[in-house]
N, C-alpha and C. Protein backbone atom coordinates (compact mmCIF):
# COMPACT_ATOMS: atom_id res chain seq x y z
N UNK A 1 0.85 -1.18 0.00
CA UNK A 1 0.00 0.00 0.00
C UNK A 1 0.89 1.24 0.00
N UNK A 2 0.67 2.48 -1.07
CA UNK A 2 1.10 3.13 -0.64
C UNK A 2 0.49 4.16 0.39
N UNK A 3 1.08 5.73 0.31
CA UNK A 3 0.56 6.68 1.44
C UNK A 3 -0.83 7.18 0.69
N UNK A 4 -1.01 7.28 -0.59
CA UNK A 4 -1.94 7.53 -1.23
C UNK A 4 -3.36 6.56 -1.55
N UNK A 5 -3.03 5.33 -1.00
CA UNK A 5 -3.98 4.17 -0.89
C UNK A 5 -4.37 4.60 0.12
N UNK A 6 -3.64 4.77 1.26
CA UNK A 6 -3.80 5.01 2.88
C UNK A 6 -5.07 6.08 3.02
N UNK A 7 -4.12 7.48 2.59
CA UNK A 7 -5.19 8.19 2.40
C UNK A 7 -6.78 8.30 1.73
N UNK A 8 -6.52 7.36 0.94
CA UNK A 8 -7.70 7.47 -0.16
C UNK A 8 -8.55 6.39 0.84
N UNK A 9 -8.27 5.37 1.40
CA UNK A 9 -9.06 4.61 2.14
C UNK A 9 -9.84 5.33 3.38
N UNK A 10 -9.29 6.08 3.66
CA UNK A 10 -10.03 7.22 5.19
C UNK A 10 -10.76 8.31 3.93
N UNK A 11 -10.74 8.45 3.24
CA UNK A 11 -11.88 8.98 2.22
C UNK A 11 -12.64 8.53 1.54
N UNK A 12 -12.58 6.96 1.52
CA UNK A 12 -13.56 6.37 1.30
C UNK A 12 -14.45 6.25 2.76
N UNK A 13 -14.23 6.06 3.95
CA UNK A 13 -14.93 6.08 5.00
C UNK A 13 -15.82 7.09 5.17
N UNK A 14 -14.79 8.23 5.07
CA UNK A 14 -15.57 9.75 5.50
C UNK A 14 -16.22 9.67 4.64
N UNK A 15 -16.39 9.37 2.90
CA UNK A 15 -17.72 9.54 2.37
C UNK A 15 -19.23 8.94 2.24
N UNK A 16 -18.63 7.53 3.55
CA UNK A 16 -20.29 7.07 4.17
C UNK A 16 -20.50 7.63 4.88
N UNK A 17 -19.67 8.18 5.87
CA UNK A 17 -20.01 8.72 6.82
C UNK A 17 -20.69 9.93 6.57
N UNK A 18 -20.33 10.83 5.30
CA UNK A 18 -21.35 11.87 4.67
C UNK A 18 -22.47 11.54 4.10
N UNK A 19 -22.87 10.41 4.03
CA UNK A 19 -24.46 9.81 3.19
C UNK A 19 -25.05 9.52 4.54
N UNK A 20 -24.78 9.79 5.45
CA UNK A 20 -25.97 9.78 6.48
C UNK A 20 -25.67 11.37 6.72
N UNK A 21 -25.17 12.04 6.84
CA UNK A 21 -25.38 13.67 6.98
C UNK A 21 -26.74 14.00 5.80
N UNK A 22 -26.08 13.47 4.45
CA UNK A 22 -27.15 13.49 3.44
C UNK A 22 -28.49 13.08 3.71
N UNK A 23 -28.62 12.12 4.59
CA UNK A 23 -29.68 11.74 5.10
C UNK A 23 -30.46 12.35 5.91
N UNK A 24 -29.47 13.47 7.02
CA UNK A 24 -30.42 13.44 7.97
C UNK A 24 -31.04 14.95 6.55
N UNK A 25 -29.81 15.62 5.98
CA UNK A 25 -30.36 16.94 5.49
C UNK A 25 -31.44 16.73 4.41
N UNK A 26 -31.74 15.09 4.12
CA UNK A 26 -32.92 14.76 3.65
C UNK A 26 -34.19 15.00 3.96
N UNK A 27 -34.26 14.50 5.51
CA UNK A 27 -35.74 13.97 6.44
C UNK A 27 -35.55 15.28 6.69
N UNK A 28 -34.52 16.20 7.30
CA UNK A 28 -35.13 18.02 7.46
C UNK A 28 -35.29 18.52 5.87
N UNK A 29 -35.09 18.26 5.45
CA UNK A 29 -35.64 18.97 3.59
C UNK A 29 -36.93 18.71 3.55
N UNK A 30 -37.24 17.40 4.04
CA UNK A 30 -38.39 16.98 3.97
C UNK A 30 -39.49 17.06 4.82
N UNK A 31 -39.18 18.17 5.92
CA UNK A 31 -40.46 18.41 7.15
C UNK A 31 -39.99 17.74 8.06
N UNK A 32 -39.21 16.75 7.97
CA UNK A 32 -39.01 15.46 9.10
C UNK A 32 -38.14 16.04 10.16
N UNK A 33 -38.47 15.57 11.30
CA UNK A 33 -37.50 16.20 12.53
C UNK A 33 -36.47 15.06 12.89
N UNK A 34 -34.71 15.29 12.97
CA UNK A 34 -33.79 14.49 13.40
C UNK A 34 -33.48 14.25 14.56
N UNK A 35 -32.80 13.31 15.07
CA UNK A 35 -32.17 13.21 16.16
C UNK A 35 -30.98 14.93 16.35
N UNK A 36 -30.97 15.47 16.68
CA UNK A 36 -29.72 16.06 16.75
C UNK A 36 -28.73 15.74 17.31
N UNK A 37 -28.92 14.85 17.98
CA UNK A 37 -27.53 14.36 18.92
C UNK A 37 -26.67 13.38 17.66
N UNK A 38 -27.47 13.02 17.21
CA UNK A 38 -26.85 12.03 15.46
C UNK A 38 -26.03 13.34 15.00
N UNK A 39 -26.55 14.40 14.68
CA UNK A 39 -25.85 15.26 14.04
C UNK A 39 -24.59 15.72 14.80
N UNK A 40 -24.63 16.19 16.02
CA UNK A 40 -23.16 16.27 16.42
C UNK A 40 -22.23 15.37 16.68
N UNK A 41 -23.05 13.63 16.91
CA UNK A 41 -21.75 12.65 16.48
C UNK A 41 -21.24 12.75 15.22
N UNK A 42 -21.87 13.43 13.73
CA UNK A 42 -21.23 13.66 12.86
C UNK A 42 -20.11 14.30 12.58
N UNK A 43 -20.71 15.88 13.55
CA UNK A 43 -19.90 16.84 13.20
C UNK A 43 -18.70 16.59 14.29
N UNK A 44 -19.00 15.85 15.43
CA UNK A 44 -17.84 15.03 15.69
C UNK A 44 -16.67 14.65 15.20
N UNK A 45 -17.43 13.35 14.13
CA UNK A 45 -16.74 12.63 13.60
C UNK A 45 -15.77 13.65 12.47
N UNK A 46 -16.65 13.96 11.85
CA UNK A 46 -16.23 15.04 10.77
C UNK A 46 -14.18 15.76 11.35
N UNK A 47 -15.10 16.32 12.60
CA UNK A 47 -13.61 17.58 13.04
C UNK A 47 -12.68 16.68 13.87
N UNK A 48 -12.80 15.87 14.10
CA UNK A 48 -11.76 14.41 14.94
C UNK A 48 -10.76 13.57 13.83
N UNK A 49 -11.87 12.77 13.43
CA UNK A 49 -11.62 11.96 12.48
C UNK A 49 -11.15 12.57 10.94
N UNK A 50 -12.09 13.43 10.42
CA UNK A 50 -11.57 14.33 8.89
C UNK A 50 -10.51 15.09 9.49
N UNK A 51 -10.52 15.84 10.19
CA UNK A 51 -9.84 17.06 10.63
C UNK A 51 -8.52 16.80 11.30
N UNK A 52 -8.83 16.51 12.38
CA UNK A 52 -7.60 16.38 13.31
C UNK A 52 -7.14 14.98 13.19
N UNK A 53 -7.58 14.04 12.65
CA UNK A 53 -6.68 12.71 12.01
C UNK A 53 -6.04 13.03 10.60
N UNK A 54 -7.30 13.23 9.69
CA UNK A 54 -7.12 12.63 8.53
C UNK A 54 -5.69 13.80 8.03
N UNK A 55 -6.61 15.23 8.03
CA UNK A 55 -5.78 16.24 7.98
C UNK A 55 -4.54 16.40 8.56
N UNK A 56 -4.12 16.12 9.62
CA UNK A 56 -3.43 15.80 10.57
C UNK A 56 -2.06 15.53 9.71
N UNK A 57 -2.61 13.73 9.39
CA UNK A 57 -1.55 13.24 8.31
C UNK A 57 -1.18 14.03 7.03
N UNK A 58 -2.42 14.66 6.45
CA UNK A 58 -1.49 15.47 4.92
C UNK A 58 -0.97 16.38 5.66
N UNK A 59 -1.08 17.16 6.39
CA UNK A 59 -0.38 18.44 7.04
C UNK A 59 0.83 18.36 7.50
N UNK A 60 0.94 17.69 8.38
CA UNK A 60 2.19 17.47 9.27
C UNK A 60 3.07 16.44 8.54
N UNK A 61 2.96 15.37 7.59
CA UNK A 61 3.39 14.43 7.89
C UNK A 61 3.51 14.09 5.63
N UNK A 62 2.77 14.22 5.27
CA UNK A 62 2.82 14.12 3.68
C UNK A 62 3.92 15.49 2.94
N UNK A 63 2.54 16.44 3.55
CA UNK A 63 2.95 18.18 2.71
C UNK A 63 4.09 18.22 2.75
N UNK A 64 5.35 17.95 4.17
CA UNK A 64 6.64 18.45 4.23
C UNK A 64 7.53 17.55 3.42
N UNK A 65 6.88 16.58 3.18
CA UNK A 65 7.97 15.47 2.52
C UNK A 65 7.34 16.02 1.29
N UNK A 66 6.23 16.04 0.76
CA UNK A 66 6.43 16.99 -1.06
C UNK A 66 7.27 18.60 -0.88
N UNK A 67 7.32 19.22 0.32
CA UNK A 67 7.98 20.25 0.01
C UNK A 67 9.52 20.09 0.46
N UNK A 68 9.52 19.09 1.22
CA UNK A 68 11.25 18.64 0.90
C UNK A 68 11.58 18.19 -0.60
N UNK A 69 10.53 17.66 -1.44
CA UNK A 69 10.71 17.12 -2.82
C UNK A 69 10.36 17.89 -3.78
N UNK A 70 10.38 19.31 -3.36
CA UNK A 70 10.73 20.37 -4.48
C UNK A 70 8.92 20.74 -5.10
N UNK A 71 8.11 20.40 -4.21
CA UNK A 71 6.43 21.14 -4.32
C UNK A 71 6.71 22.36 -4.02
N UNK A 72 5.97 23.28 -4.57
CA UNK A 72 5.90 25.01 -4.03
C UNK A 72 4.84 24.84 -2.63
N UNK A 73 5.02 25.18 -1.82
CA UNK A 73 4.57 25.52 -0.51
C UNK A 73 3.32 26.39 -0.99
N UNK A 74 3.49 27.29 -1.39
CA UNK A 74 2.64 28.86 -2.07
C UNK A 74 2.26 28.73 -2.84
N UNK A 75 2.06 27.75 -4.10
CA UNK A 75 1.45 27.92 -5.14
C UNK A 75 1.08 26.17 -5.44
N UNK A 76 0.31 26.24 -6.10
CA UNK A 76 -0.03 25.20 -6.91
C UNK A 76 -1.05 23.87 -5.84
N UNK A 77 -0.97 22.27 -6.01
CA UNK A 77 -1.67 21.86 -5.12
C UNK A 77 -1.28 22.09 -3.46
N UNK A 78 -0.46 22.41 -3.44
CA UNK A 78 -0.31 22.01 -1.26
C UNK A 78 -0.76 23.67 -1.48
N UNK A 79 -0.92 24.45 -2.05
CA UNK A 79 -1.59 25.71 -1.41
C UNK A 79 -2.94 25.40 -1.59
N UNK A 80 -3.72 24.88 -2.24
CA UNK A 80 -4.73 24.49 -2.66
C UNK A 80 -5.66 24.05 -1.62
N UNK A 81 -4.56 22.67 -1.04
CA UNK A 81 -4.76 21.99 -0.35
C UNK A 81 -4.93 22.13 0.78
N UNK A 82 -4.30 23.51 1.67
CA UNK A 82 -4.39 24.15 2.83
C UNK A 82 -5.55 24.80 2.42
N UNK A 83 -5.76 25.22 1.70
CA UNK A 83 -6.94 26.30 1.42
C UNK A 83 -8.47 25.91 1.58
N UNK A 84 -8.36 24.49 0.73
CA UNK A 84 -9.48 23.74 1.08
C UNK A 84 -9.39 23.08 2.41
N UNK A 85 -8.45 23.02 3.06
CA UNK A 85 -8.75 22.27 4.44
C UNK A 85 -9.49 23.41 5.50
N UNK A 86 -9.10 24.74 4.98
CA UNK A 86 -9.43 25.96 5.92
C UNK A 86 -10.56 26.32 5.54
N UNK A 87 -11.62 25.85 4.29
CA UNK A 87 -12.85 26.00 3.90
C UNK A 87 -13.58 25.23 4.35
N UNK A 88 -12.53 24.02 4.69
CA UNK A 88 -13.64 22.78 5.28
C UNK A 88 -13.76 22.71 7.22
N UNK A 89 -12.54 23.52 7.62
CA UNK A 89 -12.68 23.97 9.19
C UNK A 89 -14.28 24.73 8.97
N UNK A 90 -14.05 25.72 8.30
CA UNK A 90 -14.76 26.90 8.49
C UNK A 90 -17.08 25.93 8.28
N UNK A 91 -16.74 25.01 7.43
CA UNK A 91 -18.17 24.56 7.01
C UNK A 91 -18.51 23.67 8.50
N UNK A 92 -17.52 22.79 9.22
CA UNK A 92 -17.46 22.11 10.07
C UNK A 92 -18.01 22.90 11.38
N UNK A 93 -17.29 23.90 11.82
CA UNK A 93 -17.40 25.04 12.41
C UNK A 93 -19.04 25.31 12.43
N UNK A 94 -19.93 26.05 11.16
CA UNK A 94 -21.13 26.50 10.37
C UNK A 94 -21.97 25.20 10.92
N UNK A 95 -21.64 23.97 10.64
CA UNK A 95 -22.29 22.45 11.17
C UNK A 95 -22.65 22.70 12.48
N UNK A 96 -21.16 22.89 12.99
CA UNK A 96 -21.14 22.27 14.92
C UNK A 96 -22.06 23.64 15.14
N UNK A 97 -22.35 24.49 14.88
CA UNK A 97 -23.12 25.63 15.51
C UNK A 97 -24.65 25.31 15.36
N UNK A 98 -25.20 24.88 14.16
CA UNK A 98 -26.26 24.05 13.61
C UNK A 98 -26.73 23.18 14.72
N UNK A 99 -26.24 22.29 14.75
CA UNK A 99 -26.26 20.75 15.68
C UNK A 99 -26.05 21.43 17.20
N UNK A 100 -25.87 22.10 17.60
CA UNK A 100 -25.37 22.42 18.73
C UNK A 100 -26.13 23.47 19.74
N UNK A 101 -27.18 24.10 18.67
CA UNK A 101 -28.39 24.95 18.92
C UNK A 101 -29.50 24.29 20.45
N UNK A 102 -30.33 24.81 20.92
CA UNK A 102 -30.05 24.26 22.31
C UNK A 102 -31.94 24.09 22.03
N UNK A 103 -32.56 25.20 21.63
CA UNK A 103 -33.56 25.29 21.36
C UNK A 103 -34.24 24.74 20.25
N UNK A 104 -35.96 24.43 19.94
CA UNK A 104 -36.09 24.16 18.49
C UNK A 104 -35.56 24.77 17.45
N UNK A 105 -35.49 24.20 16.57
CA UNK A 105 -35.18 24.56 15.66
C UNK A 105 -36.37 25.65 14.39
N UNK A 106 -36.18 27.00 14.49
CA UNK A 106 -36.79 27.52 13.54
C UNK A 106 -36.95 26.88 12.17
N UNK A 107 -38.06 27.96 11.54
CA UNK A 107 -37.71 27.16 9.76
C UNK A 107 -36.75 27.79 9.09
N UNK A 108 -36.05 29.12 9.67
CA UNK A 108 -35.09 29.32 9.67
C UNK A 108 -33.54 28.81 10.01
N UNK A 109 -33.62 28.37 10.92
CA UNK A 109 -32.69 27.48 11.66
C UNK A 109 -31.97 26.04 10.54
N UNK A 110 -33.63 25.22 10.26
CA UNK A 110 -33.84 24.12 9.01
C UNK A 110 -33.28 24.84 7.62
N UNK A 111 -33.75 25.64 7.21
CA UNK A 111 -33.20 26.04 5.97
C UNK A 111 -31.89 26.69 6.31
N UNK A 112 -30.97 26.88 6.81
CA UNK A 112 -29.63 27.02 7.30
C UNK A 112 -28.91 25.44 7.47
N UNK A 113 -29.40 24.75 8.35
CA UNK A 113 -29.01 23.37 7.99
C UNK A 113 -28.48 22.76 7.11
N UNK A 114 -29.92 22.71 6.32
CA UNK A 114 -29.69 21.97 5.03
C UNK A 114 -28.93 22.70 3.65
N UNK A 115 -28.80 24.09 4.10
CA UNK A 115 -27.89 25.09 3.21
C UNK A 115 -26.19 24.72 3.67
N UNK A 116 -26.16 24.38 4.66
CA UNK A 116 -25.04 24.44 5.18
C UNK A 116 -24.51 22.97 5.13
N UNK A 117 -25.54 22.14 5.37
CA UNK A 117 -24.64 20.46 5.15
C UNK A 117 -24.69 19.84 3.80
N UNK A 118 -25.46 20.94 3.09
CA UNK A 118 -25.41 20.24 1.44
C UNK A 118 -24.31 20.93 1.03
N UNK A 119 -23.54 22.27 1.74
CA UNK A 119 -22.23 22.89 1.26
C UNK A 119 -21.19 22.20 1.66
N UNK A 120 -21.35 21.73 2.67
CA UNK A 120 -20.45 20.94 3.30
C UNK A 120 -20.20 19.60 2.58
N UNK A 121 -21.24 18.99 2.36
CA UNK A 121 -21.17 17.46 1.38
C UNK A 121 -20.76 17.79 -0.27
N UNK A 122 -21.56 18.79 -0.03
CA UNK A 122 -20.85 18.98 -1.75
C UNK A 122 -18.91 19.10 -1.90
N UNK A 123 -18.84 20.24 -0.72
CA UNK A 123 -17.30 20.53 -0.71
C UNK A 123 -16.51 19.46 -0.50
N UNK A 124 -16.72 18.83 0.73
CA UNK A 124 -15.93 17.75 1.26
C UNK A 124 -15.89 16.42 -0.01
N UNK A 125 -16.86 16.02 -0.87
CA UNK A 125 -16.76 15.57 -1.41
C UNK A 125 -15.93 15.64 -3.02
N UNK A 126 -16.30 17.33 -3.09
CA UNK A 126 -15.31 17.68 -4.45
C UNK A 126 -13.96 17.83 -4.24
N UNK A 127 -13.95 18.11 -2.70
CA UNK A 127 -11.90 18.13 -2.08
C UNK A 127 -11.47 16.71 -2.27
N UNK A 128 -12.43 15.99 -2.04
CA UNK A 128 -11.40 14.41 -1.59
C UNK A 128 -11.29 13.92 -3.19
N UNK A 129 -12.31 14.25 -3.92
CA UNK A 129 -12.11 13.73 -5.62
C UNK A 129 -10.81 14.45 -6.07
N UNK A 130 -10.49 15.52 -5.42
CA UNK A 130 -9.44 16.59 -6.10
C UNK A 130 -8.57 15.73 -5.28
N UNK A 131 -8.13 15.76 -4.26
CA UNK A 131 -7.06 14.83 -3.60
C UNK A 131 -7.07 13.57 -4.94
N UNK A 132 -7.86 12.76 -4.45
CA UNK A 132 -7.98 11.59 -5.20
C UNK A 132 -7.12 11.49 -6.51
N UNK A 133 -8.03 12.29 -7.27
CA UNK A 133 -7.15 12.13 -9.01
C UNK A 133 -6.36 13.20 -9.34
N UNK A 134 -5.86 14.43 -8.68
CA UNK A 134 -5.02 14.94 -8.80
C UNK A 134 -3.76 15.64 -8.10
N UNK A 135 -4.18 15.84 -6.75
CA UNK A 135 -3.31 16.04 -6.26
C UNK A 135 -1.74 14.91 -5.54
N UNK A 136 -2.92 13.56 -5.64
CA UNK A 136 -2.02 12.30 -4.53
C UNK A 136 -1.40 11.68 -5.87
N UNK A 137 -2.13 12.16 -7.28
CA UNK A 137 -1.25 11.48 -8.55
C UNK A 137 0.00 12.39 -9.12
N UNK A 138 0.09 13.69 -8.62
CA UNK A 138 1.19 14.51 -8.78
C UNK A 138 2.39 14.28 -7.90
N UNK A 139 1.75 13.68 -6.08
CA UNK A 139 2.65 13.92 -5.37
C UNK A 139 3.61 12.60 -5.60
N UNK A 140 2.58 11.17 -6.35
CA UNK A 140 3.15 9.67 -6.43
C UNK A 140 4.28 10.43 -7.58
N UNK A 141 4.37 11.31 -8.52
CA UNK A 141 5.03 11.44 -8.97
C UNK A 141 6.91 12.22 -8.28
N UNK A 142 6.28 12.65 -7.30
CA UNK A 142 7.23 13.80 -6.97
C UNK A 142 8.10 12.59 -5.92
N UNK A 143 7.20 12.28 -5.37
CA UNK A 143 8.05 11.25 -3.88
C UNK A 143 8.70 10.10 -4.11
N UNK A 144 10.03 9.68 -3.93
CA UNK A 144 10.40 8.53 -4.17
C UNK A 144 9.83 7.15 -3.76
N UNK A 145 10.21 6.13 -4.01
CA UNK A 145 9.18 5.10 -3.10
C UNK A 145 9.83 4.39 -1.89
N UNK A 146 10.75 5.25 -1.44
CA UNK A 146 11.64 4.80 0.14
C UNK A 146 10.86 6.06 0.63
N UNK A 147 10.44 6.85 0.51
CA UNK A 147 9.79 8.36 1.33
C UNK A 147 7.76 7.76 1.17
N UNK A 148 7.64 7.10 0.09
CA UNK A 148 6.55 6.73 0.41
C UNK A 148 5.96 5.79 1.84
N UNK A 149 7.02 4.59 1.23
CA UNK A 149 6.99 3.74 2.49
C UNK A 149 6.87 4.23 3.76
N UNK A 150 8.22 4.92 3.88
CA UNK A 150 8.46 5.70 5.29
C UNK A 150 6.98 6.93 5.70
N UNK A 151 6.05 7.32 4.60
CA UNK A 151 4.85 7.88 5.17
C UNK A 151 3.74 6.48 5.44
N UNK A 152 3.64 6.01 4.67
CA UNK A 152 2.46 4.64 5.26
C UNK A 152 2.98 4.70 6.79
N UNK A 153 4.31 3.59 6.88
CA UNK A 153 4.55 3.71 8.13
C UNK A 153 4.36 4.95 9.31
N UNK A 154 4.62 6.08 9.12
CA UNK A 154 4.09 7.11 10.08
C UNK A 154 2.79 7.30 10.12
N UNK A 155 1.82 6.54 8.51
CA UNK A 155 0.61 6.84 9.07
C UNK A 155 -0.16 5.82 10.44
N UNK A 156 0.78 4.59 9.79
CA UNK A 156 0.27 3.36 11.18
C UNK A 156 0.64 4.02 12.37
N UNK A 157 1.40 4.59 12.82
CA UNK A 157 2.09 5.00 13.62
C UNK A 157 1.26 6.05 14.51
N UNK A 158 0.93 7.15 13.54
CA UNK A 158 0.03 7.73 14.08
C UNK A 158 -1.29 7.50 14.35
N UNK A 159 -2.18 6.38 13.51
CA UNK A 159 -3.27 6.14 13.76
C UNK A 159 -3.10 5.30 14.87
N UNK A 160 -2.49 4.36 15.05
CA UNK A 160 -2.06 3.47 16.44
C UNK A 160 -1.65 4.67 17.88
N UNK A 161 -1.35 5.88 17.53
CA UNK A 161 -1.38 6.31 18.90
C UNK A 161 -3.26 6.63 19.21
N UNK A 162 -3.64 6.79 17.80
CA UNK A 162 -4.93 7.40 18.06
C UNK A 162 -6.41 6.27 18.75
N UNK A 163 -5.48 4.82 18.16
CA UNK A 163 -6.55 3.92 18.84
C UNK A 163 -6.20 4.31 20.17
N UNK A 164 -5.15 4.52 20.69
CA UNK A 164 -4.84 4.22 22.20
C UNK A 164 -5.69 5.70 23.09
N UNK A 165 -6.54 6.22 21.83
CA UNK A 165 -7.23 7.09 23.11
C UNK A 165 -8.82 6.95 22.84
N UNK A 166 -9.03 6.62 24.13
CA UNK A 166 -10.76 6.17 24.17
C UNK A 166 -11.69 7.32 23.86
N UNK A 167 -11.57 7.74 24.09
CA UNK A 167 -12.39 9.67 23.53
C UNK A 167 -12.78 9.03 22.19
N UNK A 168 -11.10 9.02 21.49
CA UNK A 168 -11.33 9.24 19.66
C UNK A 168 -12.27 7.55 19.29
N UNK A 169 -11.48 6.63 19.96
CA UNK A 169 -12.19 5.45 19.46
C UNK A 169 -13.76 5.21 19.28
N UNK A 170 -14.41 5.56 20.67
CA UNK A 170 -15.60 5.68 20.99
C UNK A 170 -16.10 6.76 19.47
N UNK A 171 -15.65 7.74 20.20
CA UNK A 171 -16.27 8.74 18.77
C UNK A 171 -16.55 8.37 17.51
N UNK A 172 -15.34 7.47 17.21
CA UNK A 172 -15.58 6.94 15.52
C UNK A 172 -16.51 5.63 15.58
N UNK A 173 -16.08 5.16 16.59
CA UNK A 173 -17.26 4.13 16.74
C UNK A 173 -19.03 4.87 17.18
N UNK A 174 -19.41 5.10 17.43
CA UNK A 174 -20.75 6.17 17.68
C UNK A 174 -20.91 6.64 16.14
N UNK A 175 -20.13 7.22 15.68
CA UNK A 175 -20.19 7.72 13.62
C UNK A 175 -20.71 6.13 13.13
N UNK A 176 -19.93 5.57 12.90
CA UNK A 176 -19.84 4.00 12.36
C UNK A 176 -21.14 3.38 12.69
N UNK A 177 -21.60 3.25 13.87
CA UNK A 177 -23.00 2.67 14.03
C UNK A 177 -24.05 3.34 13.28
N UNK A 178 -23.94 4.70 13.16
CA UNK A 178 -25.23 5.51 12.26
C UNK A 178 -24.99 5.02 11.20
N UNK A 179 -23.55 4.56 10.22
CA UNK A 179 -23.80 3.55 9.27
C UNK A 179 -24.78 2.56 9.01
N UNK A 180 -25.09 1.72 9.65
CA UNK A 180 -25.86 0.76 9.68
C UNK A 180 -27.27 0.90 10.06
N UNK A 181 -27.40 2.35 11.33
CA UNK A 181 -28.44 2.99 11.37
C UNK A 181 -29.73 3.28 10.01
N UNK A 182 -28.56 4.12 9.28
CA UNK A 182 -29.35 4.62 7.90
C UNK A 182 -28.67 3.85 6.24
N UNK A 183 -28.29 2.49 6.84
CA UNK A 183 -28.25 1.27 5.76
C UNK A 183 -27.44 1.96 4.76
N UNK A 184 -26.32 2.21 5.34
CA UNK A 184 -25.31 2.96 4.28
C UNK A 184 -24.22 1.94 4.34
């Protein structure tokens, strides 16, 4: 496997895990009232798991080894790539405020929702296709395959410190069951 399998496999997850967001912004499109507590295990999952894992690894741990391998920092995909990660804080952010509302929900409130998690599914989904076929096929070009290896390995590395904390495990596990919840 390389680091780009790696990655692409935690984006295949996160995008079931977005077909029940799709879901719930279905049944509220549709008059239907949600669990909300479903929704902030999302947006949970979303800023843990997308964010502070997934991101985690291209940030810290990919980006510097393409910009040790002669990527522009400032221009081109890794600026891109920060850019969209800081569009996707900012929608996550727009979510957790959504889900996190204490009172009913206006029809105002609902049409903010579903404005906001269909921006969010749309985005998150057109970033990881852009990762996917163009950015992780530029970087297979740029990285040798002793610097590849050596990222898989830091990604086990780091995801193995992350089983070892019950917070994150639980969390992704709580996401994962709404899988099966809404037969995704």
């Amino acid at each position: 496997m390389n680091p780009f399998q790696y990655l692409g496999n935690e984006h295949r997850e996160l995008t079931r895990v977005l077909c029940v967001l799709d879901r719930l912004i279905q049944a509220v499109n549709a008059g239907d009232s949600i669990d909300r507590r479903e929704l902030e295990i999302l947006v949970d999952y979303f800023r843990e798991v997308g964010d502070m894992a997934h991101h985690d690894k291209e940030e810290t741990l990919l980006v510097p080894a393409l910009v040790r391998h002669h990527m522009d920092w400032f221009d081109g995909p890794l600026a891109e790539l920060r850019k969209d990660h800081g569009q996707e804080r900012y929608l996550t952010r727009s979510l957790r405020h959504a889900a996190s509302k204490q009172s009913e929900w206006s029809d105002e409130d609902k049409r903010h929702f579903v404005s906001i998690g269909q921006a969010y599914s749309e985005f998150l989904r057109a970033h990881m296709g852009k990762e996917n076929e163009v950015w992780f096929v530029a970087a297979a070009r740029v990285l040798p395959e002793s610097v590849q290896t050596e990222l898989v390995e830091s990604f086990q590395r780091f995801d193995q410190e992350l089983t070892e904390l019950k917070d994150f495990v639980l969390l992704r596990e709580r996401a994962l069951r709404l899988l099966d919840k809404y037969g995704v």
